[in-house]
PDB file of N, CA and C in Angstrom:
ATOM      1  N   UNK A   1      52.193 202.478  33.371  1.00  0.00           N
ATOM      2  CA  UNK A   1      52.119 203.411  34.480  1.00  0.00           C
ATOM      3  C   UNK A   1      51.041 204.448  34.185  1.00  0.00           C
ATOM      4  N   UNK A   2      50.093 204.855  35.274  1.00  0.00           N
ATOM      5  CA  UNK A   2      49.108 205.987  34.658  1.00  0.00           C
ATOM      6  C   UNK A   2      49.715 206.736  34.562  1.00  0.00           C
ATOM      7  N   UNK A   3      48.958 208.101  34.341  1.00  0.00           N
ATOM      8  CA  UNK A   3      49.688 209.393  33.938  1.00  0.00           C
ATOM      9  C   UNK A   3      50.030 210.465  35.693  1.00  0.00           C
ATOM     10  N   UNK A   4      51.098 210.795  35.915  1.00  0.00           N
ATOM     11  CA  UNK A   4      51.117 211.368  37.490  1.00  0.00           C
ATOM     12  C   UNK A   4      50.810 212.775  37.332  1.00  0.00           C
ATOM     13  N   UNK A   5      49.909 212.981  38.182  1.00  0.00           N
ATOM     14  CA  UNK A   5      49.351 214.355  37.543  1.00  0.00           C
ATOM     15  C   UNK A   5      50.286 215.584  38.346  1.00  0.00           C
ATOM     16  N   UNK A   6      51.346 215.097  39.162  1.00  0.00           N
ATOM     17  CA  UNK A   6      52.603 215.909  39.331  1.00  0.00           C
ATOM     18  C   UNK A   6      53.604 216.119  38.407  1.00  0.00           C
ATOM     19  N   UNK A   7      53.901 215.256  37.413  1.00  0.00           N
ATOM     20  CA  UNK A   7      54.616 215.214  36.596  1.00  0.00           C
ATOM     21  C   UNK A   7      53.281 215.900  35.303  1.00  0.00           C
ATOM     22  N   UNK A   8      52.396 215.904  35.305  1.00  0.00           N
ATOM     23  CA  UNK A   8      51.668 216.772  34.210  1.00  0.00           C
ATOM     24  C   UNK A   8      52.028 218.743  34.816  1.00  0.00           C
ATOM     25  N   UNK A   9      51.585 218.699  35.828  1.00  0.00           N
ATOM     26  CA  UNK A   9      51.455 219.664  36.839  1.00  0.00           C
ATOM     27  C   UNK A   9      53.106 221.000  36.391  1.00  0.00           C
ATOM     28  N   UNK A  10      54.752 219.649  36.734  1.00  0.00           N
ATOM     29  CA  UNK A  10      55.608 220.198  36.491  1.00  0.00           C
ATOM     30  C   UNK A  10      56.207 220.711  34.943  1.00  0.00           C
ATOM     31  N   UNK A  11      55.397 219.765  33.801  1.00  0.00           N
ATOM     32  CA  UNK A  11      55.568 220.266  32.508  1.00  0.00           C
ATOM     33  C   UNK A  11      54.463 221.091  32.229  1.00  0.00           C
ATOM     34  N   UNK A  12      53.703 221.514  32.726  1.00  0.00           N
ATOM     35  CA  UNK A  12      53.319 222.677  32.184  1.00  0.00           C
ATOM     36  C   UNK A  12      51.839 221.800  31.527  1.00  0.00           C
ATOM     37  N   UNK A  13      51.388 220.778  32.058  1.00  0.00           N
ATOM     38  CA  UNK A  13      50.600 220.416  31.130  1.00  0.00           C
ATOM     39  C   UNK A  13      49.238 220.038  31.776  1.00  0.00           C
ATOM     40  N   UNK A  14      49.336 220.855  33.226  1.00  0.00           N
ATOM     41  CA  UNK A  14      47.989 220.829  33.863  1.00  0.00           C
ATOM     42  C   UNK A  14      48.087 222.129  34.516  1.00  0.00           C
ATOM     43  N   UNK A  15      46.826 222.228  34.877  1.00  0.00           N
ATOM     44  CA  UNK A  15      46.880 223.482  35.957  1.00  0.00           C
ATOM     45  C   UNK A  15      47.326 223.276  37.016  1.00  0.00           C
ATOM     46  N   UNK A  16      47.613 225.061  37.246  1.00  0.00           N
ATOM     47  CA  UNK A  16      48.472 224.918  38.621  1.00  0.00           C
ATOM     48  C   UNK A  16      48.542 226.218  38.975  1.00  0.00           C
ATOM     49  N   UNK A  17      48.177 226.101  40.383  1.00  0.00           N
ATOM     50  CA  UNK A  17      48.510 227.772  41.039  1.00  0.00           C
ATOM     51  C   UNK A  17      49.981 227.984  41.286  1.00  0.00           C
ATOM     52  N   UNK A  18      50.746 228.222  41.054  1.00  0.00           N
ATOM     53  CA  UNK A  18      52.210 228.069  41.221  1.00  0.00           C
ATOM     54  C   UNK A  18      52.851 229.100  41.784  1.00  0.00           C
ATOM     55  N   UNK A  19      53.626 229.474  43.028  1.00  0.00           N
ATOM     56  CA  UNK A  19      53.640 229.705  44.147  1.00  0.00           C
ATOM     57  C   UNK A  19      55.292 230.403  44.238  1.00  0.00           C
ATOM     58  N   UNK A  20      55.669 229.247  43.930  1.00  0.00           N
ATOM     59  CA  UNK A  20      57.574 229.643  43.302  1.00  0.00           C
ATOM     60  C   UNK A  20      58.428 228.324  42.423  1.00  0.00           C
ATOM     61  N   UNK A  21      58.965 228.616  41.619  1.00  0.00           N
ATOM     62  CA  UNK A  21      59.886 227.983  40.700  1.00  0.00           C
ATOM     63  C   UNK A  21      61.400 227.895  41.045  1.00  0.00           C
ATOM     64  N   UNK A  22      62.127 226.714  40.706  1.00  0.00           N
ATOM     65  CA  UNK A  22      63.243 226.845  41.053  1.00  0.00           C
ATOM     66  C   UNK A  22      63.350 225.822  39.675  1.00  0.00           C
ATOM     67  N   UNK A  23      65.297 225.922  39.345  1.00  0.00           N
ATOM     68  CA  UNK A  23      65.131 224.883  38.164  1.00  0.00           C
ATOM     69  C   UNK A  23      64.837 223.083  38.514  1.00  0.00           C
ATOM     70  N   UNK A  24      65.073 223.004  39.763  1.00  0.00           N
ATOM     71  CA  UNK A  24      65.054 221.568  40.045  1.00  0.00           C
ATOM     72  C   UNK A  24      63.676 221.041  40.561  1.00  0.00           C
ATOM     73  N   UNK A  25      62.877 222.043  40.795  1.00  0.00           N
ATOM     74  CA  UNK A  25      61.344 221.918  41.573  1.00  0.00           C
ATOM     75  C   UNK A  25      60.396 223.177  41.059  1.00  0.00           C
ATOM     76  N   UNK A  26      59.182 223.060  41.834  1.00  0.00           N
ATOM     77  CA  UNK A  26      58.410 224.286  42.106  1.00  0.00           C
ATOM     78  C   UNK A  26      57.549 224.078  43.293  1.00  0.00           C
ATOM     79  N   UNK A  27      56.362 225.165  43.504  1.00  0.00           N
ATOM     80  CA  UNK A  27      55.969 224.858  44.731  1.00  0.00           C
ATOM     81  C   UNK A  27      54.559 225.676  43.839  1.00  0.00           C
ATOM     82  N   UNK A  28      52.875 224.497  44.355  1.00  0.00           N
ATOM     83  CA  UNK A  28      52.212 224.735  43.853  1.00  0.00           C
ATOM     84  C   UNK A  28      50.858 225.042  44.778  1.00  0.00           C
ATOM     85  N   UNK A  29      50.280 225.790  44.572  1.00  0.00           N
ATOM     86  CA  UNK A  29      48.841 225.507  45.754  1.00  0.00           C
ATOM     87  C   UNK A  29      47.657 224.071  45.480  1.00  0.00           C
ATOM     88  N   UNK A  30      47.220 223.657  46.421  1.00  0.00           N
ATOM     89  CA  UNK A  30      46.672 222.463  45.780  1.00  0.00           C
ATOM     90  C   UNK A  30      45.346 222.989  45.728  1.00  0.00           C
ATOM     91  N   UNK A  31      44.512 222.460  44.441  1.00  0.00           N
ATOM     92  CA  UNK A  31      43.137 223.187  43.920  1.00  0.00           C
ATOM     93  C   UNK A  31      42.575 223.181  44.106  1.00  0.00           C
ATOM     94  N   UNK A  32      42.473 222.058  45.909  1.00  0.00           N
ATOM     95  CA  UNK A  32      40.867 221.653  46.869  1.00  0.00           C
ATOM     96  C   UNK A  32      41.377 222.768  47.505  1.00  0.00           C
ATOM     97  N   UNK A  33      42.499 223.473  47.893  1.00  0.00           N
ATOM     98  CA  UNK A  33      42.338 225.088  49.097  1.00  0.00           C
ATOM     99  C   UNK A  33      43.573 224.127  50.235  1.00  0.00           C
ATOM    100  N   UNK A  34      43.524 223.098  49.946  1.00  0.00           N
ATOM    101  CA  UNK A  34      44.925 222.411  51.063  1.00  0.00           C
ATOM    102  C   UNK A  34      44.050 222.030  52.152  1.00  0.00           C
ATOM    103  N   UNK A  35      44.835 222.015  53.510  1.00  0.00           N
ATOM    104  CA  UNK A  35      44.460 222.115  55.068  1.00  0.00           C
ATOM    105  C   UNK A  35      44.074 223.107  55.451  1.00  0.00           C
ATOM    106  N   UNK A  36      44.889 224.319  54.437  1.00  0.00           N
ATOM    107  CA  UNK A  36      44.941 225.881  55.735  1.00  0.00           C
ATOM    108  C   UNK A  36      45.192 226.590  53.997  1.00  0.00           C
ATOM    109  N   UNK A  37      45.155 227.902  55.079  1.00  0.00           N
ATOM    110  CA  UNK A  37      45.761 228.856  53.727  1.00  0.00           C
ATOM    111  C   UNK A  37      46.925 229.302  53.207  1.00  0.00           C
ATOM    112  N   UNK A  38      47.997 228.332  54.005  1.00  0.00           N
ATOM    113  CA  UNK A  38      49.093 228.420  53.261  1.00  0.00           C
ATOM    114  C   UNK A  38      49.651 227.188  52.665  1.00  0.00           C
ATOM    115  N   UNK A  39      48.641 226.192  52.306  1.00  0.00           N
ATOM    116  CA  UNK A  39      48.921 224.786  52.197  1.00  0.00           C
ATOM    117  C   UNK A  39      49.577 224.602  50.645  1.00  0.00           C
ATOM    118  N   UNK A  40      51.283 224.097  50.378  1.00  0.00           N
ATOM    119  CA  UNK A  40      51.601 224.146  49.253  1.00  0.00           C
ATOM    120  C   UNK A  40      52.349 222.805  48.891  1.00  0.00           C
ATOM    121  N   UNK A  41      52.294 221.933  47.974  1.00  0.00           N
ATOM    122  CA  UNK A  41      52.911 221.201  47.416  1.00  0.00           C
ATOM    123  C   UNK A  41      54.550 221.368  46.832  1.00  0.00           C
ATOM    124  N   UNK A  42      55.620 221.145  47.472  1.00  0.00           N
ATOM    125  CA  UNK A  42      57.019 221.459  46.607  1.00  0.00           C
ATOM    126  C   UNK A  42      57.120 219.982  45.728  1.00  0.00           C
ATOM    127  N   UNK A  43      57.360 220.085  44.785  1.00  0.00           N
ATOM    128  CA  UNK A  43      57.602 219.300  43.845  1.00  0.00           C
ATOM    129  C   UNK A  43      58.600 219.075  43.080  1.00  0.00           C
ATOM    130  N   UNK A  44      59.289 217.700  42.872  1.00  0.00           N
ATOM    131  CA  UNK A  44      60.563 217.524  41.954  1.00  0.00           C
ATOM    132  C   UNK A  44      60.391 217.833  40.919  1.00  0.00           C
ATOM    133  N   UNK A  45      61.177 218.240  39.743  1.00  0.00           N
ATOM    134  CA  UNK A  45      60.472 218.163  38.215  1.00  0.00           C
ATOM    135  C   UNK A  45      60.759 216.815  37.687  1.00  0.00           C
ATOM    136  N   UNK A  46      61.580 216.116  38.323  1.00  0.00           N
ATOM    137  CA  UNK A  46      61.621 214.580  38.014  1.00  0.00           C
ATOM    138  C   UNK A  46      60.635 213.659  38.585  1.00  0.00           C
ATOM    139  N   UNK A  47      60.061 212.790  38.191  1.00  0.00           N
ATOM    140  CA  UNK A  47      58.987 211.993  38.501  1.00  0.00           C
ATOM    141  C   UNK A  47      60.205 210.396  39.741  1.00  0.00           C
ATOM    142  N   UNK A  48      59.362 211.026  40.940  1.00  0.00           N
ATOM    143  CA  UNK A  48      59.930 210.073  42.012  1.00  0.00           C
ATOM    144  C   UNK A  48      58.671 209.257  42.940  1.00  0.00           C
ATOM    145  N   UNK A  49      58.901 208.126  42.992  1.00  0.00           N
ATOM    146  CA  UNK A  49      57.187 207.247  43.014  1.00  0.00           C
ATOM    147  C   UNK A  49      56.943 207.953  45.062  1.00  0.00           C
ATOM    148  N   UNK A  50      58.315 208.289  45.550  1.00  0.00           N
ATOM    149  CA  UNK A  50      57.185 208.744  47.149  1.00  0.00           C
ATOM    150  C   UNK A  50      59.016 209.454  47.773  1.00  0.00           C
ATOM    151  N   UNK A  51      59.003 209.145  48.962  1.00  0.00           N
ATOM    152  CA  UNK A  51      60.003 210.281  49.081  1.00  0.00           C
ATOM    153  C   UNK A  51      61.330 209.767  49.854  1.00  0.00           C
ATOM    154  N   UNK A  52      61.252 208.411  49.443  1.00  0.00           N
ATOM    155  CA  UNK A  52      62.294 207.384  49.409  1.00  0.00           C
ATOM    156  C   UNK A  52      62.912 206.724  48.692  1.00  0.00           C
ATOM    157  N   UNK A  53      62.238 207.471  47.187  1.00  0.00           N
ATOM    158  CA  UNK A  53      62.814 206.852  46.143  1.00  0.00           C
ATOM    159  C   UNK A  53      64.285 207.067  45.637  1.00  0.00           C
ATOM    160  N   UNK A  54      64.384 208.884  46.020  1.00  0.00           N
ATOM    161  CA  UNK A  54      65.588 209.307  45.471  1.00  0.00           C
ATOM    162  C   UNK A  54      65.961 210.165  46.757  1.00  0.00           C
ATOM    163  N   UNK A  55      66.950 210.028  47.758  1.00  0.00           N
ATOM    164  CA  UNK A  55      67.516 210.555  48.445  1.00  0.00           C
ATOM    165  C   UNK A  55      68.024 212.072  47.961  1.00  0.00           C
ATOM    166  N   UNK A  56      68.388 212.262  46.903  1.00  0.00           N
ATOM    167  CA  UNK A  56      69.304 213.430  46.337  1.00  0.00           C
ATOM    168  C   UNK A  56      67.522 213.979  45.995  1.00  0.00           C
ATOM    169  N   UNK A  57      66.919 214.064  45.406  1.00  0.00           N
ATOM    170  CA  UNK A  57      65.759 214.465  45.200  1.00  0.00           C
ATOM    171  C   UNK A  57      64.813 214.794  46.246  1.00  0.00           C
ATOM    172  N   UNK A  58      64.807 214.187  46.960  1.00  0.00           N
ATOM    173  CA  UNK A  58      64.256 214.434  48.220  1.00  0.00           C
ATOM    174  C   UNK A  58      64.938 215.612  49.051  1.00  0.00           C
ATOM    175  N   UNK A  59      66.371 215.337  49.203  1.00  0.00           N
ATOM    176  CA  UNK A  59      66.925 216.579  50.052  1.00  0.00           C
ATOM    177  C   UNK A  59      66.652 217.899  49.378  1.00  0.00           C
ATOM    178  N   UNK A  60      66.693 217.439  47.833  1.00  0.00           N
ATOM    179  CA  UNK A  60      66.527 218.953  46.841  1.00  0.00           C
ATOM    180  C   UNK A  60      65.435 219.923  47.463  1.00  0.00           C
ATOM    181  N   UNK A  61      64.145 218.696  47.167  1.00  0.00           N
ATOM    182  CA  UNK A  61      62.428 219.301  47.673  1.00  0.00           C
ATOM    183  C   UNK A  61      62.444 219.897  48.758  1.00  0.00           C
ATOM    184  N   UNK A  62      62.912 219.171  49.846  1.00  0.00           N
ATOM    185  CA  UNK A  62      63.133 219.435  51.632  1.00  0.00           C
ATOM    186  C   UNK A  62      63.626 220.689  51.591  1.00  0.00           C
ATOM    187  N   UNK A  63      64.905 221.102  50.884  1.00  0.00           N
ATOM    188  CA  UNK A  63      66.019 222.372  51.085  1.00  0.00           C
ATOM    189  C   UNK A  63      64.429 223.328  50.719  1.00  0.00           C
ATOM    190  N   UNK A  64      64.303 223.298  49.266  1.00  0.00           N
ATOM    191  CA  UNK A  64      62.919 224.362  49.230  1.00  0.00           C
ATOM    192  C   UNK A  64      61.808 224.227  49.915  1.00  0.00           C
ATOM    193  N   UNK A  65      60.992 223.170  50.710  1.00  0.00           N
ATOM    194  CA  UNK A  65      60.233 223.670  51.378  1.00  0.00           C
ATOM    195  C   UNK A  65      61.014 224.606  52.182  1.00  0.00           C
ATOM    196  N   UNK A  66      61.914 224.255  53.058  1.00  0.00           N
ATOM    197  CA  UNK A  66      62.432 224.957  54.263  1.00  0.00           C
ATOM    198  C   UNK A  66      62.549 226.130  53.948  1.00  0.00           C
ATOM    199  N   UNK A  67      63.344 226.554  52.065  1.00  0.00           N
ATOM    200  CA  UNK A  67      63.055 228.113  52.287  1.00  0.00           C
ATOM    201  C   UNK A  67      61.770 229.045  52.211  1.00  0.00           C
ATOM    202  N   UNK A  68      60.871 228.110  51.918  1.00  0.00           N
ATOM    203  CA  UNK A  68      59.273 228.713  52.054  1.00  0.00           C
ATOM    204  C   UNK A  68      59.006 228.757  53.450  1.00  0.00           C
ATOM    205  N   UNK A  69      59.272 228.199  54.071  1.00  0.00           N
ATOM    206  CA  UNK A  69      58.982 228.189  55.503  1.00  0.00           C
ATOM    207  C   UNK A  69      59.684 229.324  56.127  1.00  0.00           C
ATOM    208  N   UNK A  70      61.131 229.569  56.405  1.00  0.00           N
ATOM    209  CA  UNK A  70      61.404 230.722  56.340  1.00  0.00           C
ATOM    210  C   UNK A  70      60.799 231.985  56.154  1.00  0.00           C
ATOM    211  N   UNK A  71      59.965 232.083  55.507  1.00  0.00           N
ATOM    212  CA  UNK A  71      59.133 232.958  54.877  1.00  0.00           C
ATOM    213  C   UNK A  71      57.975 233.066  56.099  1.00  0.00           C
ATOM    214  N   UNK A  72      57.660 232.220  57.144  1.00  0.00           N
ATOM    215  CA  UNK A  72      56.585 231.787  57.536  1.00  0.00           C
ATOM    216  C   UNK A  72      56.915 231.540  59.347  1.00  0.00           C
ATOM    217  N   UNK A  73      55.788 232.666  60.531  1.00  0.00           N
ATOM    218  CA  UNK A  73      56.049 232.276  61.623  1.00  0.00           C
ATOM    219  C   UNK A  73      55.740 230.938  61.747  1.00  0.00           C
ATOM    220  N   UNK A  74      54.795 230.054  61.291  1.00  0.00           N
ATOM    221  CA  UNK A  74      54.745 228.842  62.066  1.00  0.00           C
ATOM    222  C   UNK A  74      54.281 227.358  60.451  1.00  0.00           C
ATOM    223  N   UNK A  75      54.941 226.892  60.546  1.00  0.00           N
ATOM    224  CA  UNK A  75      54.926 225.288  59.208  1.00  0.00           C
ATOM    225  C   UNK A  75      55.126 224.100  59.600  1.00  0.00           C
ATOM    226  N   UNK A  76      54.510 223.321  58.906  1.00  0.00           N
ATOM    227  CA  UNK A  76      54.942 222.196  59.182  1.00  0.00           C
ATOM    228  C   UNK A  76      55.682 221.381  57.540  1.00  0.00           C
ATOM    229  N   UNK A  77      56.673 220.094  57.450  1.00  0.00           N
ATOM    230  CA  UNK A  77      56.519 220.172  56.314  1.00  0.00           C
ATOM    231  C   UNK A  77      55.958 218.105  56.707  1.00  0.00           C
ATOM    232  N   UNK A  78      55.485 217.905  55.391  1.00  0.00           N
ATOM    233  CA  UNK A  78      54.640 216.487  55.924  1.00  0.00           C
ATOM    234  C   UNK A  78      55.368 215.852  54.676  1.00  0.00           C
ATOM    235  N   UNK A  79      55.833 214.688  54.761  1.00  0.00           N
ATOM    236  CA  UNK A  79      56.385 213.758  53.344  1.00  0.00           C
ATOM    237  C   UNK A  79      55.712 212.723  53.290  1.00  0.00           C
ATOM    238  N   UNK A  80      55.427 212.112  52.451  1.00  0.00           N
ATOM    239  CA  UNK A  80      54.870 210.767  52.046  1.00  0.00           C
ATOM    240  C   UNK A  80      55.705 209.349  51.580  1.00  0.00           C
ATOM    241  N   UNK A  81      55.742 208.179  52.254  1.00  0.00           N
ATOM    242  CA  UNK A  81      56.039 207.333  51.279  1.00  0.00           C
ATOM    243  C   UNK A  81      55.067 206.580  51.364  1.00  0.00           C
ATOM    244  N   UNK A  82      54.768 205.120  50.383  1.00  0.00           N
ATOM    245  CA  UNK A  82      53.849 204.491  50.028  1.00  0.00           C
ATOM    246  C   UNK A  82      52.850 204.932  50.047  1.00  0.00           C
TER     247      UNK A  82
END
């Protein structure tokens, strides 16, 4: 498997603008500037291959975007699989 540079990202072993921490995730800015200027990555600290892999992991990420959004008059949140 290569190396996932989200899972480098969540140990501490790449850079990262990092945004907010929780123990099960964090939320990071991405280092091209995103879409917009509030464009942020929430991330598992467990390595999950897209966002169908782990249901319980997924709802984890989802619950924290939403409370960043909160934070925010207008978001979208976008998930990926394959």
């Amino acid at each position: 498997m290569k190396t996932c540079v989200f899972c480098s990202i969540t140990a501490g072993e790449a850079p990262a603008s990092i945004v907010r921490e929780w123990p099960g995730g964090l939320a990071v800015r991405p280092r091209s500037g995103g879409v917009n200027d509030g464009h942020v990555f929430v991330l598992p600290r467990v390595h999950v291959d897209d966002a169908s892999t782990d249901p319980d992991v997924n709802a984890a990420v989802r619950r924290r975007a939403a409370e960043l959004m909160a934070e925010h008059p207008a978001a979208n949140i976008i998930t990926s699989t394959g």
